[in-house]
C-alpha atoms as a PDB file:
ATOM      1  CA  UNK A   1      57.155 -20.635  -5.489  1.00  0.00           C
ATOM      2  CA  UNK A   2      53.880 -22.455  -6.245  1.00  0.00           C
ATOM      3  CA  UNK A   3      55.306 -25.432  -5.071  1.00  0.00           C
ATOM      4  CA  UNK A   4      56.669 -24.573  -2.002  1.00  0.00           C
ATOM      5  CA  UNK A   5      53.139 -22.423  -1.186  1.00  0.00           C
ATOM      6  CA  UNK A   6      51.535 -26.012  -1.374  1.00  0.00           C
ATOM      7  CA  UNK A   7      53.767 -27.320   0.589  1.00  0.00           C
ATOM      8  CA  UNK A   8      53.018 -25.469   3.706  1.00  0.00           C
ATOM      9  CA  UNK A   9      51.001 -26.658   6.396  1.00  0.00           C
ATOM     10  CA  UNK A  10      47.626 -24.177   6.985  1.00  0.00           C
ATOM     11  CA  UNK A  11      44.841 -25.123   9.300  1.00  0.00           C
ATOM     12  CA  UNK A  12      41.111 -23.878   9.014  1.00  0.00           C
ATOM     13  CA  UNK A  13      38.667 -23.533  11.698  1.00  0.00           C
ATOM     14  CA  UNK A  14      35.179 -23.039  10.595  1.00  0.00           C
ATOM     15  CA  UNK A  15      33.161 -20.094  11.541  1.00  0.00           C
ATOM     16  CA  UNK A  16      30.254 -20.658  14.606  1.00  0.00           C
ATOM     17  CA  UNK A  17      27.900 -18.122  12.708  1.00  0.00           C
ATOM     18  CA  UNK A  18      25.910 -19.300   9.901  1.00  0.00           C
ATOM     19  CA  UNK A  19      26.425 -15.443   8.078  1.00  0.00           C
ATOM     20  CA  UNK A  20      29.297 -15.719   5.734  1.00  0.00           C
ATOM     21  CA  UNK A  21      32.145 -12.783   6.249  1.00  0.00           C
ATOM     22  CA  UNK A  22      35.515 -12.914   4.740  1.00  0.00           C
ATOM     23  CA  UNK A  23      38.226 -15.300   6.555  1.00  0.00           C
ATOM     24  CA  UNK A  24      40.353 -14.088   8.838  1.00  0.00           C
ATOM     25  CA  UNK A  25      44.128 -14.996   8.097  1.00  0.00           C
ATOM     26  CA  UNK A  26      46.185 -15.549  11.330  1.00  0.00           C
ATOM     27  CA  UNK A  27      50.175 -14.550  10.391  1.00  0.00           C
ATOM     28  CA  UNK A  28      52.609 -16.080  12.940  1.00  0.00           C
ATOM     29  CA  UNK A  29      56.048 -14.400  14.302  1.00  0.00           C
ATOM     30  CA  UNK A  30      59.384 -15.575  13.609  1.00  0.00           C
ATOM     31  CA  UNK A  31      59.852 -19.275  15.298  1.00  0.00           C
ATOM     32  CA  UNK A  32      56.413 -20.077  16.372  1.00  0.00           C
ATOM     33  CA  UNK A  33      53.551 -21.996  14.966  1.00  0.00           C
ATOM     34  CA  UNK A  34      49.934 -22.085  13.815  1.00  0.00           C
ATOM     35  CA  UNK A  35      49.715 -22.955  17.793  1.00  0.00           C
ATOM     36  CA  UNK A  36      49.964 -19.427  19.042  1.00  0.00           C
ATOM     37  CA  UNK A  37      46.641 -18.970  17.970  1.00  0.00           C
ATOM     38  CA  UNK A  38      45.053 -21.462  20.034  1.00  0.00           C
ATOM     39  CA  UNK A  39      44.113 -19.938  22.962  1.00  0.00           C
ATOM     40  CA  UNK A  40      42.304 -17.042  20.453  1.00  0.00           C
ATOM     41  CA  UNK A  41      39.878 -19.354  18.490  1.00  0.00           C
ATOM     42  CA  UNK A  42      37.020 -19.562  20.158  1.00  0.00           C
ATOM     43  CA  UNK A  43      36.498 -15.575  20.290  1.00  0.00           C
ATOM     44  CA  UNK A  44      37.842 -15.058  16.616  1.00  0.00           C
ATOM     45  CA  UNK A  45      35.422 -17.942  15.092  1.00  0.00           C
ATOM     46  CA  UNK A  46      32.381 -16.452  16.471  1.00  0.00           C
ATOM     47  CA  UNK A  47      32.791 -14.086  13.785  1.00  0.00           C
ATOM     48  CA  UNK A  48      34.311 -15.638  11.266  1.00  0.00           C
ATOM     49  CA  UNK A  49      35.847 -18.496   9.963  1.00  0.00           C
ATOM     50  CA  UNK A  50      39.932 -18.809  10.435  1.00  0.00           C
ATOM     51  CA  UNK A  51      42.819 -19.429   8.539  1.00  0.00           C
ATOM     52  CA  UNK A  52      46.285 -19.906   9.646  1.00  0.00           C
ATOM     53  CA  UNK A  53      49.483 -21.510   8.155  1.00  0.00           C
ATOM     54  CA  UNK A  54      53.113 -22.336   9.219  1.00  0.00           C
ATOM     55  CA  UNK A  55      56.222 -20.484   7.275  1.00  0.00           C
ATOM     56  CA  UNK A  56      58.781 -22.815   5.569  1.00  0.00           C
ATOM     57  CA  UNK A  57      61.214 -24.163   8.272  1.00  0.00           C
ATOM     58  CA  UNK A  58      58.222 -23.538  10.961  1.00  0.00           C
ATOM     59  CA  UNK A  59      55.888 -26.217  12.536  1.00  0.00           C
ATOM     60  CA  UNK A  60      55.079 -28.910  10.371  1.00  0.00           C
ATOM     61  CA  UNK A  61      55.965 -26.748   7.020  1.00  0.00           C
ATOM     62  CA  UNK A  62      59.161 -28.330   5.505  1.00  0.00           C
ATOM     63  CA  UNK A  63      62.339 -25.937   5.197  1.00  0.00           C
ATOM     64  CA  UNK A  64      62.077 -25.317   1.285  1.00  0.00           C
ATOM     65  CA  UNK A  65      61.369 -22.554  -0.478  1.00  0.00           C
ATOM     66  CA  UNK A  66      62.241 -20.260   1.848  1.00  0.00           C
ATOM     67  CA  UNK A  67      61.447 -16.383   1.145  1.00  0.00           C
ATOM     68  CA  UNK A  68      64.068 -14.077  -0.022  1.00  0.00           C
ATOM     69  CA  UNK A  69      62.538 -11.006   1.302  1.00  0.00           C
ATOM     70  CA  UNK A  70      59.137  -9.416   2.598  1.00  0.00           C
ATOM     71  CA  UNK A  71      57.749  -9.580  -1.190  1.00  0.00           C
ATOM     72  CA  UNK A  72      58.293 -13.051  -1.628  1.00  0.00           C
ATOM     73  CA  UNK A  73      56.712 -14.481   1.899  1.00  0.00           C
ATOM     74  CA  UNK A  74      54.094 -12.241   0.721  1.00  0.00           C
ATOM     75  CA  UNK A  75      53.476 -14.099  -2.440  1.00  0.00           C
ATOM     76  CA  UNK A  76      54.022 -17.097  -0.448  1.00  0.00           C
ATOM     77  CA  UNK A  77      50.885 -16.366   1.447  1.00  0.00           C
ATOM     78  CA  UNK A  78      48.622 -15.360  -1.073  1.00  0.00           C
ATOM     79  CA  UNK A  79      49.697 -18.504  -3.427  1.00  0.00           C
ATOM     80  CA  UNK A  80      47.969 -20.621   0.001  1.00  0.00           C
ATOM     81  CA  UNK A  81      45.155 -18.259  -0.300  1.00  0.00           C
ATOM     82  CA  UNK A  82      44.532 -19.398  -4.395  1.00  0.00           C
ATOM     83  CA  UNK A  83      45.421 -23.093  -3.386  1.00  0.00           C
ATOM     84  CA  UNK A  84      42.227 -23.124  -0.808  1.00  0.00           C
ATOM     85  CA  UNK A  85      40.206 -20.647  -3.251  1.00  0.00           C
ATOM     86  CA  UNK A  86      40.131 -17.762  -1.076  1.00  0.00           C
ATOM     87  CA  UNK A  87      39.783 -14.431  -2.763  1.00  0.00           C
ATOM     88  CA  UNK A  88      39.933 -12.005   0.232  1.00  0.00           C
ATOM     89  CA  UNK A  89      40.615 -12.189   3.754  1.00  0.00           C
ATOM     90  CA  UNK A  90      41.019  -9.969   6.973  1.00  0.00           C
ATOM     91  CA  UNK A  91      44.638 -10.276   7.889  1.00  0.00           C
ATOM     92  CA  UNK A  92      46.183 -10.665  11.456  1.00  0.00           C
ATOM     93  CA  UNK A  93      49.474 -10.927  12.073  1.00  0.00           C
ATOM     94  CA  UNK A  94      52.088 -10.589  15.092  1.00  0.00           C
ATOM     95  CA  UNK A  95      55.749  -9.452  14.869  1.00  0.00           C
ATOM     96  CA  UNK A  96      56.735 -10.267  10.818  1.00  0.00           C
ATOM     97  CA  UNK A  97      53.243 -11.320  10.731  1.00  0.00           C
ATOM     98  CA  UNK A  98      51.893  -7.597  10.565  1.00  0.00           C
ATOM     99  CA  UNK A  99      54.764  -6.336   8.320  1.00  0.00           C
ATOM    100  CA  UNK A 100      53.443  -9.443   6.183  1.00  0.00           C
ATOM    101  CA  UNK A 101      50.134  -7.980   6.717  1.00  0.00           C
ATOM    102  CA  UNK A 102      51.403  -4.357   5.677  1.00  0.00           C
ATOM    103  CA  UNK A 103      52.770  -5.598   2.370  1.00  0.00           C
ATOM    104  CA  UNK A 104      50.075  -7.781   1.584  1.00  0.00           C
ATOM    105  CA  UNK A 105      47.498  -4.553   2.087  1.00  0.00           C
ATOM    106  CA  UNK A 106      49.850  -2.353  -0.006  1.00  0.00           C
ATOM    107  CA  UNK A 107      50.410  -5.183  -2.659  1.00  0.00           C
ATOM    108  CA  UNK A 108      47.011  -6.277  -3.276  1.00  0.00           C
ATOM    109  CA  UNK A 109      43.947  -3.843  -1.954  1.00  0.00           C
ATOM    110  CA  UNK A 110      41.515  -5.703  -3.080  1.00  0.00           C
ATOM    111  CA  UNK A 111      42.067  -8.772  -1.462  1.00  0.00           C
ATOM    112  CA  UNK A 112      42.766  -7.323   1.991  1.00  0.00           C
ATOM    113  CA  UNK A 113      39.538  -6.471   4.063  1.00  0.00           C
ATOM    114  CA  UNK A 114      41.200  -4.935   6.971  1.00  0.00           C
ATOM    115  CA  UNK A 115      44.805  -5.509   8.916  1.00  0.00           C
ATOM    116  CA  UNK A 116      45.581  -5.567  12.819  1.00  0.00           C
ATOM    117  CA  UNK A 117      48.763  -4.965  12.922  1.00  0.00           C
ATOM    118  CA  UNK A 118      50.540  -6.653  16.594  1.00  0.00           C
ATOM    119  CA  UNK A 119      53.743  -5.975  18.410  1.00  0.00           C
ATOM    120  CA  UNK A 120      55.484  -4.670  14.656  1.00  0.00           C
ATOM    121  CA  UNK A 121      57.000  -2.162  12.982  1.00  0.00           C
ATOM    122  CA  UNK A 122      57.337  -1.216   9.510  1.00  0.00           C
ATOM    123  CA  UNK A 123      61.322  -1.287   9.950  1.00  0.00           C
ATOM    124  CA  UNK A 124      63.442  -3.678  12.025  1.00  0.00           C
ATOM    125  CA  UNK A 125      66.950  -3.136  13.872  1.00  0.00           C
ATOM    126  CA  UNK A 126      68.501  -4.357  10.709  1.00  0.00           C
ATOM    127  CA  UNK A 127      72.224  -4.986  12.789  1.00  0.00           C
ATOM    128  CA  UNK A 128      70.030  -7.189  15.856  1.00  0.00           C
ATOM    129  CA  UNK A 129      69.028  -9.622  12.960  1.00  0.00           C
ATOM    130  CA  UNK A 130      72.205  -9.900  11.084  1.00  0.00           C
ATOM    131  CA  UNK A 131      73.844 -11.015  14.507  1.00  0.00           C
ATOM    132  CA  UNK A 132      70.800 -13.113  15.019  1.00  0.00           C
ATOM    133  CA  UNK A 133      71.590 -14.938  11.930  1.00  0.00           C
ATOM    134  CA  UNK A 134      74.830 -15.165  12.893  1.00  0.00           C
ATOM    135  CA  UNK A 135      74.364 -16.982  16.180  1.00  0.00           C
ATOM    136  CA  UNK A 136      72.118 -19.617  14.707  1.00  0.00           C
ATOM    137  CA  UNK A 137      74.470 -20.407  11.315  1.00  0.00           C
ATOM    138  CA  UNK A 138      77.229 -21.137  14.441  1.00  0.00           C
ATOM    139  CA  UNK A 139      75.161 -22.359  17.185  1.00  0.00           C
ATOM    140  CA  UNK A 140      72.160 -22.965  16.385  1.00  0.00           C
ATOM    141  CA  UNK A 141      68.195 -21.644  17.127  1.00  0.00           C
ATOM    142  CA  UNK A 142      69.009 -23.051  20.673  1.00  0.00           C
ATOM    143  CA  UNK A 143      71.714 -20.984  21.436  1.00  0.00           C
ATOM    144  CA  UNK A 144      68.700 -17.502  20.853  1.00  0.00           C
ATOM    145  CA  UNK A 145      66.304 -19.092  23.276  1.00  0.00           C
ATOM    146  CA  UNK A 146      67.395 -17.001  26.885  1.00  0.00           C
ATOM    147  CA  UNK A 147      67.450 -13.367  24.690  1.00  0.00           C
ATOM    148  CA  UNK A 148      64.659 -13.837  22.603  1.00  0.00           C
ATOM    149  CA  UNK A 149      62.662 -15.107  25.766  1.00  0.00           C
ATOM    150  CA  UNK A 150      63.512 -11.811  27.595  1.00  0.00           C
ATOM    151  CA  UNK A 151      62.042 -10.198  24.985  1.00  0.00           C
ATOM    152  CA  UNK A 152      59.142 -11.887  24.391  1.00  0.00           C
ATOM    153  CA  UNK A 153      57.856 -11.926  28.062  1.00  0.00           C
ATOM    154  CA  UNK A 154      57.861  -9.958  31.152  1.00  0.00           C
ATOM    155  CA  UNK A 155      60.099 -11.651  34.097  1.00  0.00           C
ATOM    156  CA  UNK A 156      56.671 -11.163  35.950  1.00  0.00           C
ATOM    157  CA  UNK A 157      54.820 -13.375  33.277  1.00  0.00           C
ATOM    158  CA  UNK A 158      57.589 -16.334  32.683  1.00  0.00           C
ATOM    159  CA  UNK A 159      57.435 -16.683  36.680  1.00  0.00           C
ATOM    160  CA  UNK A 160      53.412 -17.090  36.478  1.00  0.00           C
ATOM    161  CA  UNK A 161      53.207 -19.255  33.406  1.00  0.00           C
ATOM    162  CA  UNK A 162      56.109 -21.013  32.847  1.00  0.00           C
ATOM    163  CA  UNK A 163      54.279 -23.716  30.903  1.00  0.00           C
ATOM    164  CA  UNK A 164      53.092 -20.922  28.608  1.00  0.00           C
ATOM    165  CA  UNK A 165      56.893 -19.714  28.225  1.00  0.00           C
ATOM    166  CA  UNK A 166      57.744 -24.065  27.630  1.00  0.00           C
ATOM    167  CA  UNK A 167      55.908 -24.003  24.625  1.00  0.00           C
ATOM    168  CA  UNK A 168      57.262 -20.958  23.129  1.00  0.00           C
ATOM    169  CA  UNK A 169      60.841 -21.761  23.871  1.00  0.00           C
ATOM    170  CA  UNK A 170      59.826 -25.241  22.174  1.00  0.00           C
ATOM    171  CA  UNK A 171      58.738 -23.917  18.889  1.00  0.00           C
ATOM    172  CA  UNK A 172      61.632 -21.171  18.995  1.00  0.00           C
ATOM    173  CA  UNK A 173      63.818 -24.163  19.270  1.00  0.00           C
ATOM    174  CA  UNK A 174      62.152 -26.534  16.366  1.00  0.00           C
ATOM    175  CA  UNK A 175      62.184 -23.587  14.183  1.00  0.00           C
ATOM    176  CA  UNK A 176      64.803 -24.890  11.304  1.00  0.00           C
ATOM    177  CA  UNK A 177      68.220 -23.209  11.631  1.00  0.00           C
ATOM    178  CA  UNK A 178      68.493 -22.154   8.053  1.00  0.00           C
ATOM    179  CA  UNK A 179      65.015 -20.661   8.523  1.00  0.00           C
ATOM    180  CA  UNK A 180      65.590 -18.289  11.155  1.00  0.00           C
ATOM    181  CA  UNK A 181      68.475 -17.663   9.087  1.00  0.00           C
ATOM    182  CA  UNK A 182      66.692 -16.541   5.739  1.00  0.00           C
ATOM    183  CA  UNK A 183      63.955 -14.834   7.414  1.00  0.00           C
ATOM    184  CA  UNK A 184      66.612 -12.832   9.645  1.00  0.00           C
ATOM    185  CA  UNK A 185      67.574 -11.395   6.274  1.00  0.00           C
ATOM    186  CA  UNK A 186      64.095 -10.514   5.358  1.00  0.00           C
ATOM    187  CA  UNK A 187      63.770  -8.918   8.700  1.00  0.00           C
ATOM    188  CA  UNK A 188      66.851  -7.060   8.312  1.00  0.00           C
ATOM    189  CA  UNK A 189      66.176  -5.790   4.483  1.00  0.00           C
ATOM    190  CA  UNK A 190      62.609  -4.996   4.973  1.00  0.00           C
ATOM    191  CA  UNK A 191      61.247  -1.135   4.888  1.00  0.00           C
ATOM    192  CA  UNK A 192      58.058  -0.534   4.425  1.00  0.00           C
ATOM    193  CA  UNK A 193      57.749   3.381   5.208  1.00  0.00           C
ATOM    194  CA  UNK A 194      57.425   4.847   2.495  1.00  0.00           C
ATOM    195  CA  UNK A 195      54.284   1.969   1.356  1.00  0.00           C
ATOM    196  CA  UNK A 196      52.129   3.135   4.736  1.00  0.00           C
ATOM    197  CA  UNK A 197      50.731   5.637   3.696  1.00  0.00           C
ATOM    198  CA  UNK A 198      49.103   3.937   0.659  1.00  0.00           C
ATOM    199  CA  UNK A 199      47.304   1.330   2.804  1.00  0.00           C
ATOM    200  CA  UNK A 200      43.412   2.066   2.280  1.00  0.00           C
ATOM    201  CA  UNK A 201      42.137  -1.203   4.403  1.00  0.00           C
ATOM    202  CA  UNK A 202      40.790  -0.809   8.110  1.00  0.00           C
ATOM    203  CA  UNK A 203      43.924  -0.723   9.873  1.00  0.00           C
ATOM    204  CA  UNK A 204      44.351  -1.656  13.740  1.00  0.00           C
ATOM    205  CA  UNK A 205      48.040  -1.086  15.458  1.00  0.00           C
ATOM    206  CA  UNK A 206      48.561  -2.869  18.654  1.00  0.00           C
ATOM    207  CA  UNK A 207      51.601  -2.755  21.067  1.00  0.00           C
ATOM    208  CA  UNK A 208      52.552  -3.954  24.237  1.00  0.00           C
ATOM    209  CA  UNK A 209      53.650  -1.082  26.531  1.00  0.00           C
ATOM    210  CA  UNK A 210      56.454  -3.477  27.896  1.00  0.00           C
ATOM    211  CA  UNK A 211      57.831  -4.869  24.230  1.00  0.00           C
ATOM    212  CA  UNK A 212      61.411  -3.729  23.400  1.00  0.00           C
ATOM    213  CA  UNK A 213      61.235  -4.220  19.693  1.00  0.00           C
ATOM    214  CA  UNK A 214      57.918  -2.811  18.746  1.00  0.00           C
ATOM    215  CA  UNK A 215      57.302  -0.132  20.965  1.00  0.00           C
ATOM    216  CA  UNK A 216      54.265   1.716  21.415  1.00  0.00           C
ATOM    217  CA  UNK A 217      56.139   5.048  20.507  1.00  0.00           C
ATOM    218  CA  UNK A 218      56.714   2.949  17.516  1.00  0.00           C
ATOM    219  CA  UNK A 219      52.838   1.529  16.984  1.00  0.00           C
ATOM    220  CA  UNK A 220      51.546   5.774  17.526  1.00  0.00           C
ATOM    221  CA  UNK A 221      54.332   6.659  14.908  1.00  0.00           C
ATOM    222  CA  UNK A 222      52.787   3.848  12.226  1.00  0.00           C
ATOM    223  CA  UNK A 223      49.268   4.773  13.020  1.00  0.00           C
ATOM    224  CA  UNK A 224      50.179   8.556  12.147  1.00  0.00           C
ATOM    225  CA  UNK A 225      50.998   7.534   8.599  1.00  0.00           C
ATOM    226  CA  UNK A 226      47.843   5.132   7.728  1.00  0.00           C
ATOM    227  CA  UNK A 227      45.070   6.782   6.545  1.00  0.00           C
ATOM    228  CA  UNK A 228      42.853   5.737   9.473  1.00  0.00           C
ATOM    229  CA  UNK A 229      44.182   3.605  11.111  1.00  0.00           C
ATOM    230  CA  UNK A 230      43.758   3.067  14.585  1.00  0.00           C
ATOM    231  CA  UNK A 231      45.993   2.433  17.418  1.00  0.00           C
ATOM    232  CA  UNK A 232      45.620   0.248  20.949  1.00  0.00           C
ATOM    233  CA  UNK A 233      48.010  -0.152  23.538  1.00  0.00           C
ATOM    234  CA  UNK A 234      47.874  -3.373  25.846  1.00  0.00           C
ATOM    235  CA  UNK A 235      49.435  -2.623  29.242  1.00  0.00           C
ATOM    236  CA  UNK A 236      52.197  -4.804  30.649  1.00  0.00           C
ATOM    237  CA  UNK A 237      52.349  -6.512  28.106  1.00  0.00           C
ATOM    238  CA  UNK A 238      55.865  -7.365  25.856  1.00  0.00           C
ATOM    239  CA  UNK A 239      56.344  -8.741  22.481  1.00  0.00           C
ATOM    240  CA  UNK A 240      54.066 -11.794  22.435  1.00  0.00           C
ATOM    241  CA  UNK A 241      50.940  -9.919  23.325  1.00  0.00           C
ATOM    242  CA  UNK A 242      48.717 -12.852  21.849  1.00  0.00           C
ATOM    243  CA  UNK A 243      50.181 -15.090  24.570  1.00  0.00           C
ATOM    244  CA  UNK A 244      50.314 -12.435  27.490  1.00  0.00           C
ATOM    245  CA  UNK A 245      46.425 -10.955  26.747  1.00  0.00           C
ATOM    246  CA  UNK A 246      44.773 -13.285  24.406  1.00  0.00           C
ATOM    247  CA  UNK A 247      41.708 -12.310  25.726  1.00  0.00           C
ATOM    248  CA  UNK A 248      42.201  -8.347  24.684  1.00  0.00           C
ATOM    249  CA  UNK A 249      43.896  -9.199  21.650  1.00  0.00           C
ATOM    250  CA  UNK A 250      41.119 -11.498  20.555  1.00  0.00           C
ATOM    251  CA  UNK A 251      38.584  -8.619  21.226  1.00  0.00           C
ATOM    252  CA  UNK A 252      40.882  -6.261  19.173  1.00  0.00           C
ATOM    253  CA  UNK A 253      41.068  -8.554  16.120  1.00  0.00           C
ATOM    254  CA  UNK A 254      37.213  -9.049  15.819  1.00  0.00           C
ATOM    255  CA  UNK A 255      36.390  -5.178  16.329  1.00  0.00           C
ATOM    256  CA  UNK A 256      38.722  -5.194  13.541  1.00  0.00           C
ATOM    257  CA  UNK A 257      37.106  -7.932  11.524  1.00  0.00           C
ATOM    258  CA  UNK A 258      33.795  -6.331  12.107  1.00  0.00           C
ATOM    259  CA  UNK A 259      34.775  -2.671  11.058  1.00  0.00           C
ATOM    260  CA  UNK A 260      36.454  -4.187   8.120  1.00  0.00           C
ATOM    261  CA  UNK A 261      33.163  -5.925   7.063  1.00  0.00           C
ATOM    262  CA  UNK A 262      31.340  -2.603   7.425  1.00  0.00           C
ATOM    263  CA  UNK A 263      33.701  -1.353   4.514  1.00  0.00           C
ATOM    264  CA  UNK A 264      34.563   1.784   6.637  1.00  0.00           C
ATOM    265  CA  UNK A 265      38.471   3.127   5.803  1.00  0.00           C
ATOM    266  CA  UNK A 266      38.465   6.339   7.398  1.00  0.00           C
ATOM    267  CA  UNK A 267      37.485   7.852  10.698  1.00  0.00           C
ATOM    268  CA  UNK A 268      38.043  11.150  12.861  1.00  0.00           C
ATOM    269  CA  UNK A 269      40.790  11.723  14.827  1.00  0.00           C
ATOM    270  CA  UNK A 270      38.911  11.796  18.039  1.00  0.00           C
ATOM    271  CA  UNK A 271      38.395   7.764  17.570  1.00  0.00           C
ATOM    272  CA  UNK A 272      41.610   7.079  16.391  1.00  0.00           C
ATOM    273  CA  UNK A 273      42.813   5.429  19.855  1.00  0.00           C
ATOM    274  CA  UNK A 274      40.843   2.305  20.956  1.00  0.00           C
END
């Protein structure tokens, strides 16, 4: 596992503030890159310093060592972590990014300083990923690009940015075959219900009010059983909300950051919507 952690490509962007805070860790969904982060940067380093990382089969991370389940990827990412000599991190993540970031807050507390949790769920539609798998073992990631796209945008927002919708289609497309494949079975296997309500961390819950596989019935739901945690809903927006509002996301992730940093796990119920 060691090996294949190294092998996986991370990139760093250094904090604009001379203050040191923990790093934030930027967790990518299924079939897309480091690159979705891009248009987030320049908001999220003027707090703190970035880290972000492709999964095996993803970007420019070779197709080896690919995770087993939810508790393996999980190791996966903290073995990067010990590589660079990071002890503790705020955690991001979109889609199996923020069940990553879930685990990784209920596996190791003290190296999580708070999670914002985007367009997940703590449970997937175990039967849409087995056929999932199933389409790309016989066609290929190609053959997923029109249903996952429908999912991932609004038909408003591929009309308006269809360079935007390109990209995404590109990386869905590069994403290694027998990747999307093994983490299909991850997403399929993975339950993490009954850890939620041991996460002690700052917790933020975002969903898109237009995203039909993390719903915001669903975010409300995961909120209820954090100790905490908050919730935030981002209108019109579907299961790539980091593409569709960077701007709001980006402002979502630092107010996390920065309530993390003050240390502060609880709060009233009146503040429990932002």
């Amino acid at each position: 596992m060691a090996e294949a952690a190294r092998e996986l490509h991370r990139a760093y962007y250094p904090s604009r503030l001379p203050q040191s805070r923990d790093p934030l860790l930027l967790l990518n969904s299924l079939a897309t890159t480091t690159e979705i982060w891009r248009p987030l940067l320049a908001e999220l380093t003027a707090v703190t310093s970035v880290l972000c990382l492709d999964y095996p089969g993803h970007g420019r991370s070779p197709a080896r060592g690919l995770p087993a389940d939810l508790d393996e990827l999980s190791r996966q990412i903290l073995q990067v972590m010990d590589t660079l000599g990071v002890h503790r991190v705020h955690v991001a993540g979109v889609s199996i990014g923020g069940m990553s970031a879930l685990r990784l807050a209920d596996m190791v507390p003290d190296r999580i300083s708070s999670i914002t949790v985007i367009g997940s769920t703590p449970v997937m539609d175990a039967a849409l990923w087995r056929s999932r798998k199933d389409i790309v073992q016989h066609w290929g990631t190609r053959d997923l690009v029109p249903d996952v796209i429908r999912r991932w945008f609004t038909p408003e927002f591929c009309r308006a940015h269809p360079d935007i919708v390109a990209e995404y289609s590109g990386m869905l497309e590069s994403t290694a075959d027998s990747a999307y494949a093994a983490f299909s079975d991850v997403l399929a296997a993975s339950d993490l219900r009954e850890r939620l309500s041991g996460i002690s961390c700052p917790t933020l819950i975002v969903s898109g009010t237009h995203d039909p596989a993390a719903t915001v019935a669903d975010g409300e739901s995961m909120a209820a059983r954090i100790p905490g945690a908050r919730f935030a809903a981002i209108d019109g927006a579907a299961h790539m909300l980091q593409a569709m509002a960077p701007a709001r996301v980006a402002e979502l992730i630092v107010e996390s950051v920065l309530r993390g940093e003050q240390g502060s796990a609880r709060i009233g119920a009146v503040d429990r919507r932002v």
